[in-house]
Protein backbone atom coordinates (compact mmCIF):
# COMPACT_ATOMS: atom_id res chain seq x y z
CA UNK A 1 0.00 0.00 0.00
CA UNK A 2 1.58 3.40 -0.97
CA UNK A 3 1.85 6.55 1.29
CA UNK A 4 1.11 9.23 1.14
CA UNK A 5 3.00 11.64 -0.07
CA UNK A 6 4.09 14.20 2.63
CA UNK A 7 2.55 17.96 1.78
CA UNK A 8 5.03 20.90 1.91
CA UNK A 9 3.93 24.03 3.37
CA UNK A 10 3.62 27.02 1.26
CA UNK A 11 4.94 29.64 2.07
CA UNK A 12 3.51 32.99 1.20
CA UNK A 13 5.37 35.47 -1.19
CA UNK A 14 6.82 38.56 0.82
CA UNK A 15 4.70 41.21 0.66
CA UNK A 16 6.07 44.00 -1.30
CA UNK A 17 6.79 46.75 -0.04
CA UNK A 18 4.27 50.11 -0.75
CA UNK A 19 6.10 52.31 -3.65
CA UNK A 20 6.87 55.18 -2.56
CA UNK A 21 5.37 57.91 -5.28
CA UNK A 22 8.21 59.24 -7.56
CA UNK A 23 10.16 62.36 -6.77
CA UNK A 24 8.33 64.35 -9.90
CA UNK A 25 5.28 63.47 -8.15
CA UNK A 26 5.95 64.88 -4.97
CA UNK A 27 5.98 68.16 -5.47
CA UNK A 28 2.72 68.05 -7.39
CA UNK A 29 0.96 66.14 -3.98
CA UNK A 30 2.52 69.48 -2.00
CA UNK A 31 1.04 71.78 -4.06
CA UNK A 32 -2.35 70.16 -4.06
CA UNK A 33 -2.23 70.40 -0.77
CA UNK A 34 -1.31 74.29 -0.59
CA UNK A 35 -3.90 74.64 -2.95
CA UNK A 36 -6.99 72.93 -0.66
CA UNK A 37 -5.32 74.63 2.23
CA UNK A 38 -5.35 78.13 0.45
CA UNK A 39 -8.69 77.48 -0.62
CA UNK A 40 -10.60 76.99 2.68
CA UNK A 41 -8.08 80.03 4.48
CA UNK A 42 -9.76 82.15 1.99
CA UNK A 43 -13.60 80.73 1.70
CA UNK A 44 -13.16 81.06 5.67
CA UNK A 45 -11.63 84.37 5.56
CA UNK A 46 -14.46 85.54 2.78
CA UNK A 47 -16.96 83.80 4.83
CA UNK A 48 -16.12 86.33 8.27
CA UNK A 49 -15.86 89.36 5.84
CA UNK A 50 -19.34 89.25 4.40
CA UNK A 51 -20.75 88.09 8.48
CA UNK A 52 -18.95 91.41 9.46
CA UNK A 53 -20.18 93.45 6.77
CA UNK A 54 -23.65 92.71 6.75
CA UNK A 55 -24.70 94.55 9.13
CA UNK A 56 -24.20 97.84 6.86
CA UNK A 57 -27.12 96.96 4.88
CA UNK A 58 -29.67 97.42 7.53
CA UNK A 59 -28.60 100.91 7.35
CA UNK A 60 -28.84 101.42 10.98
CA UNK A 61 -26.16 104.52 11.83
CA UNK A 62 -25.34 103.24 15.15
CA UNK A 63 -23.10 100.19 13.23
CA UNK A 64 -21.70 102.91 10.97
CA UNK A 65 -17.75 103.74 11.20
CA UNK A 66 -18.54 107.39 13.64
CA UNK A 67 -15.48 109.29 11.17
CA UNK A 68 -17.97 108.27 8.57
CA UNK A 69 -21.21 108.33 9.64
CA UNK A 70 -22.86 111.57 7.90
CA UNK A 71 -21.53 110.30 4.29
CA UNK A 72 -23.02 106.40 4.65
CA UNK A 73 -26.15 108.49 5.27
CA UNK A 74 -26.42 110.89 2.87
CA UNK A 75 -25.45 107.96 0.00
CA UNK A 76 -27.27 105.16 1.13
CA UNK A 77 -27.70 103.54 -2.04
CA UNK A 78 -24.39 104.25 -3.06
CA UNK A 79 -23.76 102.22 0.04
CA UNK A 80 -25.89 99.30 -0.14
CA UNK A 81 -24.67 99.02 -3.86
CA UNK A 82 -20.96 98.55 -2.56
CA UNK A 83 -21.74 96.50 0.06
CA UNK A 84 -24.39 94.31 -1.41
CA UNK A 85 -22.34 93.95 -4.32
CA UNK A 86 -19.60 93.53 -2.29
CA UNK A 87 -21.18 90.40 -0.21
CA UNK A 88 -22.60 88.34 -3.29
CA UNK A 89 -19.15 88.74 -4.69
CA UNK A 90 -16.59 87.56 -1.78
CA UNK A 91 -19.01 84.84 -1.10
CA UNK A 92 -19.55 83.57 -4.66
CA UNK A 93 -15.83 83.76 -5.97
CA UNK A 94 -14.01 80.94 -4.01
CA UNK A 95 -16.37 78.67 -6.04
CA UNK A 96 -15.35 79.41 -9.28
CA UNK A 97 -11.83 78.20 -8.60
CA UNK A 98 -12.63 74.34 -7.82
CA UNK A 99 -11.60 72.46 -10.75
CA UNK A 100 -13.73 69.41 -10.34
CA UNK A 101 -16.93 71.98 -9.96
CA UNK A 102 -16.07 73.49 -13.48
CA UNK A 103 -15.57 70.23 -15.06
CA UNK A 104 -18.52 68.74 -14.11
CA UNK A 105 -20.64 71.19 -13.91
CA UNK A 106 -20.04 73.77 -16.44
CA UNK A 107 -23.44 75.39 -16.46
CA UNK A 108 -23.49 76.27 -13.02
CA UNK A 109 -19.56 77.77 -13.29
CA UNK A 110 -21.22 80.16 -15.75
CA UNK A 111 -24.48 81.06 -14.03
CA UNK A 112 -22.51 81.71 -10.78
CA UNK A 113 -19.58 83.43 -13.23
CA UNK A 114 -22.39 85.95 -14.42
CA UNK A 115 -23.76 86.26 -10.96
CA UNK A 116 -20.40 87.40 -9.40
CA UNK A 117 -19.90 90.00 -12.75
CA UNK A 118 -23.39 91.62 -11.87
CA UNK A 119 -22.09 91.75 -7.81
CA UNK A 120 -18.46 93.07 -8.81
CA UNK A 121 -20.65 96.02 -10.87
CA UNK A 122 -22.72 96.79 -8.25
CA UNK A 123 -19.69 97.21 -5.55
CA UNK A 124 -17.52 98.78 -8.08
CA UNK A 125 -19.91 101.52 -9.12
CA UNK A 126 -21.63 102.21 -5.52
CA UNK A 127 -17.29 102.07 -4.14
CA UNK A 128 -16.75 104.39 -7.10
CA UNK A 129 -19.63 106.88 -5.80
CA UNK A 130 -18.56 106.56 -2.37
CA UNK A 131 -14.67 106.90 -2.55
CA UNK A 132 -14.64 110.79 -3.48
CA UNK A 133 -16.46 111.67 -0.21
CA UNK A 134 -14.06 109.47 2.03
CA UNK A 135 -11.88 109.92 4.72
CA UNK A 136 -7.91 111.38 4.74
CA UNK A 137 -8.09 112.90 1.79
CA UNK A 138 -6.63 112.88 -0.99
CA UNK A 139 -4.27 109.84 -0.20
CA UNK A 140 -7.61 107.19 0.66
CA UNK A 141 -10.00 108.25 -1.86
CA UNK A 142 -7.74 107.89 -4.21
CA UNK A 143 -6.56 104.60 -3.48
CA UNK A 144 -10.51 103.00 -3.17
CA UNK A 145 -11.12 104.63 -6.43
CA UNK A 146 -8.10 102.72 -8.05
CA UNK A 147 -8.95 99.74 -6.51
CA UNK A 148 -12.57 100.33 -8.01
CA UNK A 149 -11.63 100.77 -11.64
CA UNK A 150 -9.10 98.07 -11.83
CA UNK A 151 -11.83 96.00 -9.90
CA UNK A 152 -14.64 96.56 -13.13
CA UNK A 153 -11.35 96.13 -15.34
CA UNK A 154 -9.66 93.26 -14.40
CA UNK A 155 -13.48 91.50 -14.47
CA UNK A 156 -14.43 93.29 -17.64
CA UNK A 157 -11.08 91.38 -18.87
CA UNK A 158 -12.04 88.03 -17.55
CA UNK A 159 -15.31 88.11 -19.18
CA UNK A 160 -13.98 89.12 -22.17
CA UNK A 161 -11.36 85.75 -22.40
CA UNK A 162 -14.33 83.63 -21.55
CA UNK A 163 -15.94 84.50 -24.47
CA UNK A 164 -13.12 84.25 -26.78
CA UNK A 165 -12.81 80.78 -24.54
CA UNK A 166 -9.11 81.67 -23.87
CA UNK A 167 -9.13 80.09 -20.57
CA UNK A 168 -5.79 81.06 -19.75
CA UNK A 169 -6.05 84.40 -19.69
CA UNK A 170 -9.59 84.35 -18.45
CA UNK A 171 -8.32 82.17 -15.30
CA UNK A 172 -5.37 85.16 -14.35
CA UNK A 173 -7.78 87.58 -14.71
CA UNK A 174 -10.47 86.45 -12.54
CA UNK A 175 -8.13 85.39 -10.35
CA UNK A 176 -6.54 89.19 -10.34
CA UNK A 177 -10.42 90.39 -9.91
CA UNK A 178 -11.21 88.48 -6.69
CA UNK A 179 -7.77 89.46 -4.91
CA UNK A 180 -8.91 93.08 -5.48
CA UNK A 181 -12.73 91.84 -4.41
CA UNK A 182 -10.26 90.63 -1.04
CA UNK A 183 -9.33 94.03 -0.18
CA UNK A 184 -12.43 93.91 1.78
CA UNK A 185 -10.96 91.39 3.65
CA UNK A 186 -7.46 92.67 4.15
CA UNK A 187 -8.56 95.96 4.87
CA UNK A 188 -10.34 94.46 7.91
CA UNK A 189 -7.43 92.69 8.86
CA UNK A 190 -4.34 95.79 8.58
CA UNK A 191 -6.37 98.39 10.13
CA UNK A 192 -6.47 96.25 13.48
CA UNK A 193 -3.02 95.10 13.35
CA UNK A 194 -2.16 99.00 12.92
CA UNK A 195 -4.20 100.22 15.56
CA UNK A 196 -2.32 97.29 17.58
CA UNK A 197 1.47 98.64 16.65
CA UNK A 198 0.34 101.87 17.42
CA UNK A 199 0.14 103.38 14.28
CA UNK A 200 -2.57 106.27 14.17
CA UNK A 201 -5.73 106.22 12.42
CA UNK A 202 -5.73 108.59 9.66
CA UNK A 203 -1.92 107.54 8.47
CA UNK A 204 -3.16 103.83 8.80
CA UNK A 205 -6.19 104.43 7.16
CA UNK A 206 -4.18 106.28 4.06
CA UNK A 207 -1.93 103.60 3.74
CA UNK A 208 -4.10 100.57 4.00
CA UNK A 209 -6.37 102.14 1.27
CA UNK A 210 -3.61 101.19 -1.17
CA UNK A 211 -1.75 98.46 0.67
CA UNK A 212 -5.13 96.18 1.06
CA UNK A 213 -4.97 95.24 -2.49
CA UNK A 214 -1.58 96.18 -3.85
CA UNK A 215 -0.45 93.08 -1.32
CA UNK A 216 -3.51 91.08 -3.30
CA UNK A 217 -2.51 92.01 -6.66
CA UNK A 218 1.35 90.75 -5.56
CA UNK A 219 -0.08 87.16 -4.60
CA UNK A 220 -2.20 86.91 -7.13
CA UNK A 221 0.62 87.58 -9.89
CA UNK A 222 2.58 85.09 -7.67
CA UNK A 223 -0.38 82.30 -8.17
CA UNK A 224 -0.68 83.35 -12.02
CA UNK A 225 2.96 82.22 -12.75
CA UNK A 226 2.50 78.91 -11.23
CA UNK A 227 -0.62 78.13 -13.23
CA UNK A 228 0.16 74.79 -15.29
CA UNK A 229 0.16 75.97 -18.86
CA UNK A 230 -1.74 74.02 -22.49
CA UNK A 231 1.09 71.81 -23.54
CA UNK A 232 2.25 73.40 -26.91
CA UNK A 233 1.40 72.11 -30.12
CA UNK A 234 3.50 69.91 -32.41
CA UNK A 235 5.11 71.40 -35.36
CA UNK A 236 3.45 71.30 -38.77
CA UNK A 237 5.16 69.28 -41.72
């Protein structure tokens, strides 16, 4: 009668080792992650802005600045214009960066798109009517009326690349128009830090007019050049 023959164990294979991603990858994963983290600082940011703000548009003068007072009241709709523009805007534009919202839902990119164009009118025009009768003159009006025009430019640009569907250009230029939209933000965020250093009001308030979006436009011209640019075409023949 024959045996059996004797089984041998099997031994599992070694488990490999996880592959580490490659070193041209890396740098990619890092900037994805600067880019989600950038994202939410400034949807959170733009979020507290338009909380803070809204209270201008009940038009009650007891939440009006007091060095400002009689002029929100004597150009109320000039007011509510820039403010109510002003809100729709800085709440609206962190959405039309998300890449996976414009590719898969392109309609909605647009209808929001034309949404924050009507917003960044409304706040440019109404900051436009206000700036002239603002405070430390002539340094701060000044500045808020720059920051106005190149607000309705820079968008005025964008929409004009979006319908030549030159979404390069369109990108850096909406991207230029919602750092100057920001200036609400930053504004809000210098004037405290000045009145912390001890810097008084009227020279912080003159300098802040300009530096709360010159500092924008300098990021956003930093962003710009590290947009990944349409891989150039072969050579004909």
């Amino acid at each position: 009668m024959n045996t059996p023959e004797s089984r041998v164990p099997t031994v599992p294979p070694p488990t490999a080792p996880p592959v580490p991603p490659p070193p041209a990858a890396r740098p990619a994963q890092r900037r994805g992650r600067g880019a989600r983290a950038g994202w939410w600082t400034v949807t959170v940011l733009a979020f507290l802005t338009a909380l803070f703000t809204a209270r201008y548009l009940t038009l009650d003068p007891e939440v009006f600045l007091d060095q400002q007072r009689a002029v929100y009241l004597a150009n109320r709709v000039p007011l509510a214009l820039h403010v109510g523009g002003g809100l729709v805007a800085i709440l609206l534009g962190p959405w039309q960066f998300l890449p996976r919202l414009r590719a898969r839902r392109p309609g909605l990119h647009r209808l929001t798109g034309r949404l924050y164009l009507l917003a960044v009118l409304a706040t440019g025009t109404g900051g436009l009517l206000l700036a002239p009768r603002g405070l430390v003159g002539p340094v701060a009006p000044i500045g808020f009326t720059a920051l106005a025009v190149l607000l309705l430019l820079s968008s005025a640009q964008a929409f004009r690349f979006a319908l030549r569907r030159d979404l390069v250009r369109h990108r850096a230029w909406a991207t230029r128009s919602y750092a100057l939209i920001l200036a609400a933000a930053t504004l809000r965020i210098w004037l405290p830090v000045a009145d912390l250093v001890g810097i008084p009001f009227e020279q912080a308030y003159a300098t802040v007019a300009w530096t709360c979006w010159l500092i924008n436009l300098v990021v956003a011209e930093h962003l710009i050049g590290r947009f990944p640019r349409p891989a150039a075409a072969p050579p004909a023949g």
